[in-house]
N, C-alpha and C. Protein backbone atom coordinates (compact mmCIF):
# COMPACT_ATOMS: atom_id res chain seq x y z
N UNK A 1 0.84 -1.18 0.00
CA UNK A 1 0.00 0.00 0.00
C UNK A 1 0.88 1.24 0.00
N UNK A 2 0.38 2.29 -1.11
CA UNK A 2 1.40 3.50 -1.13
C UNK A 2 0.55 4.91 -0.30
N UNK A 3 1.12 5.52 0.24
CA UNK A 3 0.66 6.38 1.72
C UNK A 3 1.47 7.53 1.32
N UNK A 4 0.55 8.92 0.72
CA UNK A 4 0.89 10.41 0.73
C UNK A 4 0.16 11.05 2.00
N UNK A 5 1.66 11.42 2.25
CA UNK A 5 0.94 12.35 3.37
C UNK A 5 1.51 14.11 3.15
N UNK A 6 0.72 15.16 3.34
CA UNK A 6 0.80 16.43 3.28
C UNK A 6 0.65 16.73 4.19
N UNK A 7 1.96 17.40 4.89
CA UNK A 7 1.92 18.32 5.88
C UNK A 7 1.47 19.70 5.57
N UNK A 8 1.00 20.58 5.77
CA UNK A 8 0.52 21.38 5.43
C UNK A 8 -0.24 22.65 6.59
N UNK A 9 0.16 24.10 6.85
CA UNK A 9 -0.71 24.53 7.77
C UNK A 9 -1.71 24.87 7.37
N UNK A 10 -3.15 24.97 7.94
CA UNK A 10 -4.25 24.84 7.99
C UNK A 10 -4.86 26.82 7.87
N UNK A 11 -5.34 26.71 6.20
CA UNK A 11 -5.93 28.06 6.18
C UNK A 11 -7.47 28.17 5.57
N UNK A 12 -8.21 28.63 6.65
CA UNK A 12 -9.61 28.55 6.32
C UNK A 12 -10.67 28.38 4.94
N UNK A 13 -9.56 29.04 4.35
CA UNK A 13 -9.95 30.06 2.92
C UNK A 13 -9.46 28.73 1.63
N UNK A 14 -8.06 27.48 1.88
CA UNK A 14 -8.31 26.78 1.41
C UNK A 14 -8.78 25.69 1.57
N UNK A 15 -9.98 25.89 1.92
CA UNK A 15 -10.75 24.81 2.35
C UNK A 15 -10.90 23.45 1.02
N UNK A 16 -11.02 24.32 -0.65
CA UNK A 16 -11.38 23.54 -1.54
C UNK A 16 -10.19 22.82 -2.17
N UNK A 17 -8.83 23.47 -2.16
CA UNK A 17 -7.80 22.38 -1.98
C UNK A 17 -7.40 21.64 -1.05
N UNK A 18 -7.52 21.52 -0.35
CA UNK A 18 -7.84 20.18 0.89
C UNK A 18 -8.76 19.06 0.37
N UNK A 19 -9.52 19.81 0.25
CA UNK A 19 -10.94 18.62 -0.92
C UNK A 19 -10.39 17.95 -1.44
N UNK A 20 -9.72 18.60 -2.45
CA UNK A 20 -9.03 18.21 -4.22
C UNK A 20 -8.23 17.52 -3.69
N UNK A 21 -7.02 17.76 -2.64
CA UNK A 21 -5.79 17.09 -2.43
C UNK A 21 -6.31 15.82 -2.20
N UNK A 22 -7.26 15.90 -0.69
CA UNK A 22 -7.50 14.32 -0.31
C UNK A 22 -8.74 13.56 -1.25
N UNK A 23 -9.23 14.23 -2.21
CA UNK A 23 -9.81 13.02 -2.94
C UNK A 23 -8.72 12.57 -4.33
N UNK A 24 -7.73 13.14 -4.24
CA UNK A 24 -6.66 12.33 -4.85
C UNK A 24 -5.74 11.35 -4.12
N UNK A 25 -6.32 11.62 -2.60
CA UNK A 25 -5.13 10.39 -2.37
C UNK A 25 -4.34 11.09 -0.89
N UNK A 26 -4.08 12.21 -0.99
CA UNK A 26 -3.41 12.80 -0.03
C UNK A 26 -3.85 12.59 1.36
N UNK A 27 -3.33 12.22 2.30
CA UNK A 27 -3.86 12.38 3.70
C UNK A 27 -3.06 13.38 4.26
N UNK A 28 -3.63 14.43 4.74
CA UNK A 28 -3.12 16.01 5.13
C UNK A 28 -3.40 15.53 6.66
N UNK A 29 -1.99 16.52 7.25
CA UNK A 29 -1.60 16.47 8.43
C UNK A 29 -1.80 18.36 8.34
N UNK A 30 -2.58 18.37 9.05
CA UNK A 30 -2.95 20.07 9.41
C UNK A 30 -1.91 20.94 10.38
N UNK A 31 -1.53 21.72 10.25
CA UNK A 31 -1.01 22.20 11.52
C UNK A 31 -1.22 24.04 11.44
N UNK A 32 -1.57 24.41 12.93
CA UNK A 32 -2.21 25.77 12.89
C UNK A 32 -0.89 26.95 11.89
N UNK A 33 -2.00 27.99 11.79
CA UNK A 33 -0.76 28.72 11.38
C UNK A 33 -0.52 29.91 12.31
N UNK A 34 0.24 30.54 11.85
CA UNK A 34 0.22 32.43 12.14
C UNK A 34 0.84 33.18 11.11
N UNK A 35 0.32 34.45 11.65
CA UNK A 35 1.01 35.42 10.99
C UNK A 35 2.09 36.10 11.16
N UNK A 36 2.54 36.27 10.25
CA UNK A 36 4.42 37.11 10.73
C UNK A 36 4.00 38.86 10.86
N UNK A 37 4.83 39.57 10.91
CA UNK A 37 4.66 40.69 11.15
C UNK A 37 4.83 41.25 9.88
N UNK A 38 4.80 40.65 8.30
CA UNK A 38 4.88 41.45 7.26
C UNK A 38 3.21 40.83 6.46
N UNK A 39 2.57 39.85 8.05
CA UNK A 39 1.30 39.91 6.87
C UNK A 39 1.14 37.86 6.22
N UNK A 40 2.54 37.54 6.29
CA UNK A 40 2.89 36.17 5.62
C UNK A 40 2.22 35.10 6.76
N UNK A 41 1.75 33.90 5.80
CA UNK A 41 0.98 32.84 7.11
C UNK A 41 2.52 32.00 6.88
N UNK A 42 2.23 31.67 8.45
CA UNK A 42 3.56 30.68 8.08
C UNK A 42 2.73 29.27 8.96
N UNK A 43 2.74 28.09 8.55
CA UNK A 43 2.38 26.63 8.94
C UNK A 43 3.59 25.66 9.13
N UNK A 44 4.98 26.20 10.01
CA UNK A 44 6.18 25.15 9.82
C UNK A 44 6.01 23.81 10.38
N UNK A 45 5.84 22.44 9.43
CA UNK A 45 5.37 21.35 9.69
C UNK A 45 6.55 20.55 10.02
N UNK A 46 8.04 21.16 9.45
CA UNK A 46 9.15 20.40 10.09
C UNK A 46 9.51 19.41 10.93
N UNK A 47 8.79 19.79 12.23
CA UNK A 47 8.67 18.79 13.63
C UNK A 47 7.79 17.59 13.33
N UNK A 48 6.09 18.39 12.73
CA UNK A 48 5.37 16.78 12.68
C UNK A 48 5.47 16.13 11.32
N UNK A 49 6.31 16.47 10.69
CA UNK A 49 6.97 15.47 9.80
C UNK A 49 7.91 14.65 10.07
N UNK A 50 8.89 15.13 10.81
CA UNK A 50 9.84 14.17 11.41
C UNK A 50 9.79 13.16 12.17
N UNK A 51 8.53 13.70 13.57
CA UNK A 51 7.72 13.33 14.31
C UNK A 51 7.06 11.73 13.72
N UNK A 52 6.16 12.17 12.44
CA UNK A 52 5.21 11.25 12.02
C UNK A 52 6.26 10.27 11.27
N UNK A 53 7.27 10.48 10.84
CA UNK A 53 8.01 9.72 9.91
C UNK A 53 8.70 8.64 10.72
N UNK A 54 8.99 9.27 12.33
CA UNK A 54 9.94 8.14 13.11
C UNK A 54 8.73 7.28 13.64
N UNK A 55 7.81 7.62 14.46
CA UNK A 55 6.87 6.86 15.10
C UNK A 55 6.33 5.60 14.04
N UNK A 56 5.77 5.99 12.67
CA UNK A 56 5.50 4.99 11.41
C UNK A 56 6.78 4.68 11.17
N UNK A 57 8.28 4.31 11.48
CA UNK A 57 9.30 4.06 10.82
C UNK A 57 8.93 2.52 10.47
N UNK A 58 8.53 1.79 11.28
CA UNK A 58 8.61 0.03 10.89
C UNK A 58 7.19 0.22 10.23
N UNK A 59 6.28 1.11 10.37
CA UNK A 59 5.04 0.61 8.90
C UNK A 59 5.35 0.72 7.20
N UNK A 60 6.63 1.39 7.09
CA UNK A 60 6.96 1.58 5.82
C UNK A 60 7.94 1.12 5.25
N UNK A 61 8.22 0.76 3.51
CA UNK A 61 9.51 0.54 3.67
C UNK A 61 10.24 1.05 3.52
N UNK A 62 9.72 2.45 1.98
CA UNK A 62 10.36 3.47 1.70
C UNK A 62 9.64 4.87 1.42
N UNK A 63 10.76 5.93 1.72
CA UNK A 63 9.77 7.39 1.96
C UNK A 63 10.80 7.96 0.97
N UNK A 64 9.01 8.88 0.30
CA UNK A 64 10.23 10.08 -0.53
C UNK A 64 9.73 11.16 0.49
N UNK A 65 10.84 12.37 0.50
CA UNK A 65 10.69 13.60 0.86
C UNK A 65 10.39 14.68 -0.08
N UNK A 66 9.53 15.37 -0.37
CA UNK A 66 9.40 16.54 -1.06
C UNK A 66 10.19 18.02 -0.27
N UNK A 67 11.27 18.21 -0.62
CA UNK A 67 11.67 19.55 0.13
C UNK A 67 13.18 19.87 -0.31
N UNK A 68 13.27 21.34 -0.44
CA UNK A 68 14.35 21.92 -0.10
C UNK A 68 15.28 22.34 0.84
N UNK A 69 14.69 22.41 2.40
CA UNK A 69 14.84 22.53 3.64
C UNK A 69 15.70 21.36 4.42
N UNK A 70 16.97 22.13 4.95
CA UNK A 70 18.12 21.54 5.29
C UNK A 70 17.88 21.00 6.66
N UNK A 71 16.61 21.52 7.32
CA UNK A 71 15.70 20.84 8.40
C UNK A 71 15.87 19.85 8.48
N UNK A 72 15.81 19.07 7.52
CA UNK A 72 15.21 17.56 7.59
C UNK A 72 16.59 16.48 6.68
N UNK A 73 17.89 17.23 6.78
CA UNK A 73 19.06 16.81 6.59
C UNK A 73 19.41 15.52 7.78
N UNK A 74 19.41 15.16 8.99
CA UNK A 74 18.90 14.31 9.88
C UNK A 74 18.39 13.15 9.51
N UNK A 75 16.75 13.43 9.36
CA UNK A 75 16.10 12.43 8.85
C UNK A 75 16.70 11.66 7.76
N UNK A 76 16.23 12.47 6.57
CA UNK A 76 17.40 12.04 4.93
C UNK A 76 18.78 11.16 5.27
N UNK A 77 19.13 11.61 6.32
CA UNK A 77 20.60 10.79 6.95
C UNK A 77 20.22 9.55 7.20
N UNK A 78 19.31 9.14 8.63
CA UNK A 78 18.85 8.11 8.80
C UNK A 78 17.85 7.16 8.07
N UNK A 79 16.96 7.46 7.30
CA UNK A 79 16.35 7.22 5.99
C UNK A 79 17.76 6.26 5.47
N UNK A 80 18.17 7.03 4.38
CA UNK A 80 19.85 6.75 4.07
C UNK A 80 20.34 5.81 4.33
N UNK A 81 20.57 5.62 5.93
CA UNK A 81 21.31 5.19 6.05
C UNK A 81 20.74 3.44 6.57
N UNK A 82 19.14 3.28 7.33
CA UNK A 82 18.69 2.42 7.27
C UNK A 82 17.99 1.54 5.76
N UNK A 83 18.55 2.44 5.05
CA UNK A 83 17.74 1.94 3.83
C UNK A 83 16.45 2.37 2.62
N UNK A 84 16.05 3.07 4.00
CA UNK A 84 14.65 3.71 3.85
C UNK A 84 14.02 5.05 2.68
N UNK A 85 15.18 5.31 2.27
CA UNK A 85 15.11 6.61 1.83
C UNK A 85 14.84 6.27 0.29
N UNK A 86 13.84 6.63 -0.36
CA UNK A 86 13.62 6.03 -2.22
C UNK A 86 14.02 7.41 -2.83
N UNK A 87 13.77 8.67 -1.93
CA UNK A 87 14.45 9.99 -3.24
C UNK A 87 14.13 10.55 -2.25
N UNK A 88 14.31 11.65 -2.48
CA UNK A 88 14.09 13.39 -1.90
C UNK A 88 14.11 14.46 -3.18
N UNK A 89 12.88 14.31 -3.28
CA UNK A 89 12.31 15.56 -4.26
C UNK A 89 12.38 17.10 -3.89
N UNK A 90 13.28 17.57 -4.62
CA UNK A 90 13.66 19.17 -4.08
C UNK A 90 13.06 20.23 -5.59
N UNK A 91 12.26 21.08 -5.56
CA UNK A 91 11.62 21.81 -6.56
C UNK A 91 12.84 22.84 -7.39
N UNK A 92 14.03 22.75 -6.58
CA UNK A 92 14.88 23.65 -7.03
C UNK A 92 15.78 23.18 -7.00
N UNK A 93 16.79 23.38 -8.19
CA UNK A 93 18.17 22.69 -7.46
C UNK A 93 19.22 23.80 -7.10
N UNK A 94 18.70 25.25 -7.55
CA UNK A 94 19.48 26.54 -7.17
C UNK A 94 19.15 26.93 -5.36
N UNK A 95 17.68 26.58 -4.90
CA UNK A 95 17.46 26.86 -3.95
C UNK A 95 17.69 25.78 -2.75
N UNK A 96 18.04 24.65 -2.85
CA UNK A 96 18.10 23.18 -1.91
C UNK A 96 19.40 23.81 -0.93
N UNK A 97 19.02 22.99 0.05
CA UNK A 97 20.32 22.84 1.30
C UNK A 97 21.13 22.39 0.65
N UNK A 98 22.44 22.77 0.94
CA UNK A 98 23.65 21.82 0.55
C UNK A 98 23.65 20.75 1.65
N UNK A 99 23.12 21.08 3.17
CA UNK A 99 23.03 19.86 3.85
C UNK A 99 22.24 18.11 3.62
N UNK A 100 21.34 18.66 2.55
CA UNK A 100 20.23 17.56 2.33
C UNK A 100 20.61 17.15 0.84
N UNK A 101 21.42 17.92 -0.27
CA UNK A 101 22.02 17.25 -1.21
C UNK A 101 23.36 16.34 -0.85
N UNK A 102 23.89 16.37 0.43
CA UNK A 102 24.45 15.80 0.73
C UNK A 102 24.46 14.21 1.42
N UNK A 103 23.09 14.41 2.25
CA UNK A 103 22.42 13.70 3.10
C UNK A 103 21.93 12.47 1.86
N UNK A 104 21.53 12.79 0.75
CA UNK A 104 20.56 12.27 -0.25
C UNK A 104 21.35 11.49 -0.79
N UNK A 105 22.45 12.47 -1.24
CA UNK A 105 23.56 11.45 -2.76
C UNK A 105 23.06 11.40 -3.73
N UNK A 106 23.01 10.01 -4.09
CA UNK A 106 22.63 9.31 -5.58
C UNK A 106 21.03 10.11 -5.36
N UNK A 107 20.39 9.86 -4.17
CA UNK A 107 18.79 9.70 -4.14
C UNK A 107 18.32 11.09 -4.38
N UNK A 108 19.22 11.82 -4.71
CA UNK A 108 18.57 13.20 -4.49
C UNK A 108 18.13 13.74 -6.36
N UNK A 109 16.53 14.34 -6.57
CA UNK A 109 16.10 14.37 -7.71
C UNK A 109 15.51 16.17 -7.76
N UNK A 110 16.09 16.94 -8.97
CA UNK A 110 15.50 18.04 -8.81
C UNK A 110 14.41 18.20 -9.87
N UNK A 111 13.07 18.97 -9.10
CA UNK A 111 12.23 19.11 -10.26
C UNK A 111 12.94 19.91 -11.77
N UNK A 112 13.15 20.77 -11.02
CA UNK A 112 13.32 21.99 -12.01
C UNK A 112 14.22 21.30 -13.19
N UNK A 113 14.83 19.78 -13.01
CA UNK A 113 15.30 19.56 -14.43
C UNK A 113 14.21 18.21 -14.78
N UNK A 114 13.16 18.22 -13.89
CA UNK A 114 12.31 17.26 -14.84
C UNK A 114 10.84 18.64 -15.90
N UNK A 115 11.12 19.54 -15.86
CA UNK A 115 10.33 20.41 -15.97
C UNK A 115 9.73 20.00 -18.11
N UNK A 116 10.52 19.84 -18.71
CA UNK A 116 10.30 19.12 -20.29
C UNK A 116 9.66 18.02 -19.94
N UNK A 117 9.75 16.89 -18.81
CA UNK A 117 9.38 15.68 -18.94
C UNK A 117 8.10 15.88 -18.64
N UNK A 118 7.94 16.86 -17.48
CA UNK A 118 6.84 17.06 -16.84
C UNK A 118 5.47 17.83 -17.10
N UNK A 119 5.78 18.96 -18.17
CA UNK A 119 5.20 20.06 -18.70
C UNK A 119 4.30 19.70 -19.98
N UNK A 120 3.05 20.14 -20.00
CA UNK A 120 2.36 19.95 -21.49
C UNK A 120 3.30 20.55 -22.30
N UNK A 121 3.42 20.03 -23.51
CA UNK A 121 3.68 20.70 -24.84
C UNK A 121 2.65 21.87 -25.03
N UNK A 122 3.73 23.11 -25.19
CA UNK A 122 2.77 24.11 -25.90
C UNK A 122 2.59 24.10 -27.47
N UNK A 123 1.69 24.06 -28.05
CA UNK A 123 1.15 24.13 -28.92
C UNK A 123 1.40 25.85 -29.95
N UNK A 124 2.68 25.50 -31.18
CA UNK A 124 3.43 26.69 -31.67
C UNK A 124 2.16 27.36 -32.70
N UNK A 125 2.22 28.60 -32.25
CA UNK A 125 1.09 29.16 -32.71
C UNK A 125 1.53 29.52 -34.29
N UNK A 126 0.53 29.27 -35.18
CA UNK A 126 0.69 30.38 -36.86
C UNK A 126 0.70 31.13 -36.89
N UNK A 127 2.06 31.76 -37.69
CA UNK A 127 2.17 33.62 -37.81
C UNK A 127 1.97 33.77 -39.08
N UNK A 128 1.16 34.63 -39.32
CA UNK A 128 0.94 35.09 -40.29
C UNK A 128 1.60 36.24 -40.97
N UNK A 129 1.82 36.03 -41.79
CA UNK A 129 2.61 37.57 -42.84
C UNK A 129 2.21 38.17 -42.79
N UNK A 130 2.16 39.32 -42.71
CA UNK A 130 1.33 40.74 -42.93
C UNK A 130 1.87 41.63 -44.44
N UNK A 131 1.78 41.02 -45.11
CA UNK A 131 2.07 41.56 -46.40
C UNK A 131 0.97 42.74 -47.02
N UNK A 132 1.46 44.26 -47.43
CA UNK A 132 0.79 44.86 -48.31
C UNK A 132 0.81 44.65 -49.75
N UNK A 133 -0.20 44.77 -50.06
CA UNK A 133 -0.38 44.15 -51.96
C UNK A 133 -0.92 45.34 -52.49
């Protein structure tokens, strides 16, 4: 059995992606948010990801990580190093920890160069001449 889980902090307003996420599959782990002093919500799930990942360690066999965050350089280690670790998906490879490309090795995959594999084809539009006659 394959098990997504989304950490994610909890904002009223997206109530209808929560929907969407978990009727695809996602099981969301909520966590409150706040606000910073420029206005920004911040939801840092860091802890109950790590949290949820050690307590389930013997229900699984292998975890990917979605992240750039050198936070979770640790985990990725022990993952790693018991075996456990199938990739660590980082969206950037300009923005990633150097701690967690390290942690990863071989396992470590950046979106930003699956972006051709991943992307519809755009469709090259007809230009037309504009010729006077």
């Amino acid at each position: 059995m394959k098990t997504a889980y989304y950490f994610i902090g909890y904002v009223p307003s997206n109530t209808s992606l929560y929907a969407y996420l978990q009727s695809v599959g996602y099981i969301l782990i909520f966590k409150p948010t706040l606000e910073d002093q420029e206005g920004n919500i911040k939801g840092n799930c860091d802890a109950d990801l790590v949290l949820r990942a050690m307590v389930e360690f013997n229900h699984y066999q292998q975890a990917v990580l979605m992240s750039s965050d050198g936070d979770f350089y640790s985990l990725v280690q022990y993952w790693y190093e018991k075996k456990k670790l199938k990739a660590v998906l980082s969206p950037s490879k300009r923005y990633c920890s150097i701690l967690l490309k390290k942690e990863a090795k071989e396992k470590m995959i950046f979106m930003d160069n699956l972006r051709n594999k991943l992307s519809y084809p755009t469709k090259k539009k007809k230009h037309r001449s504009k010729t006077k006659h």
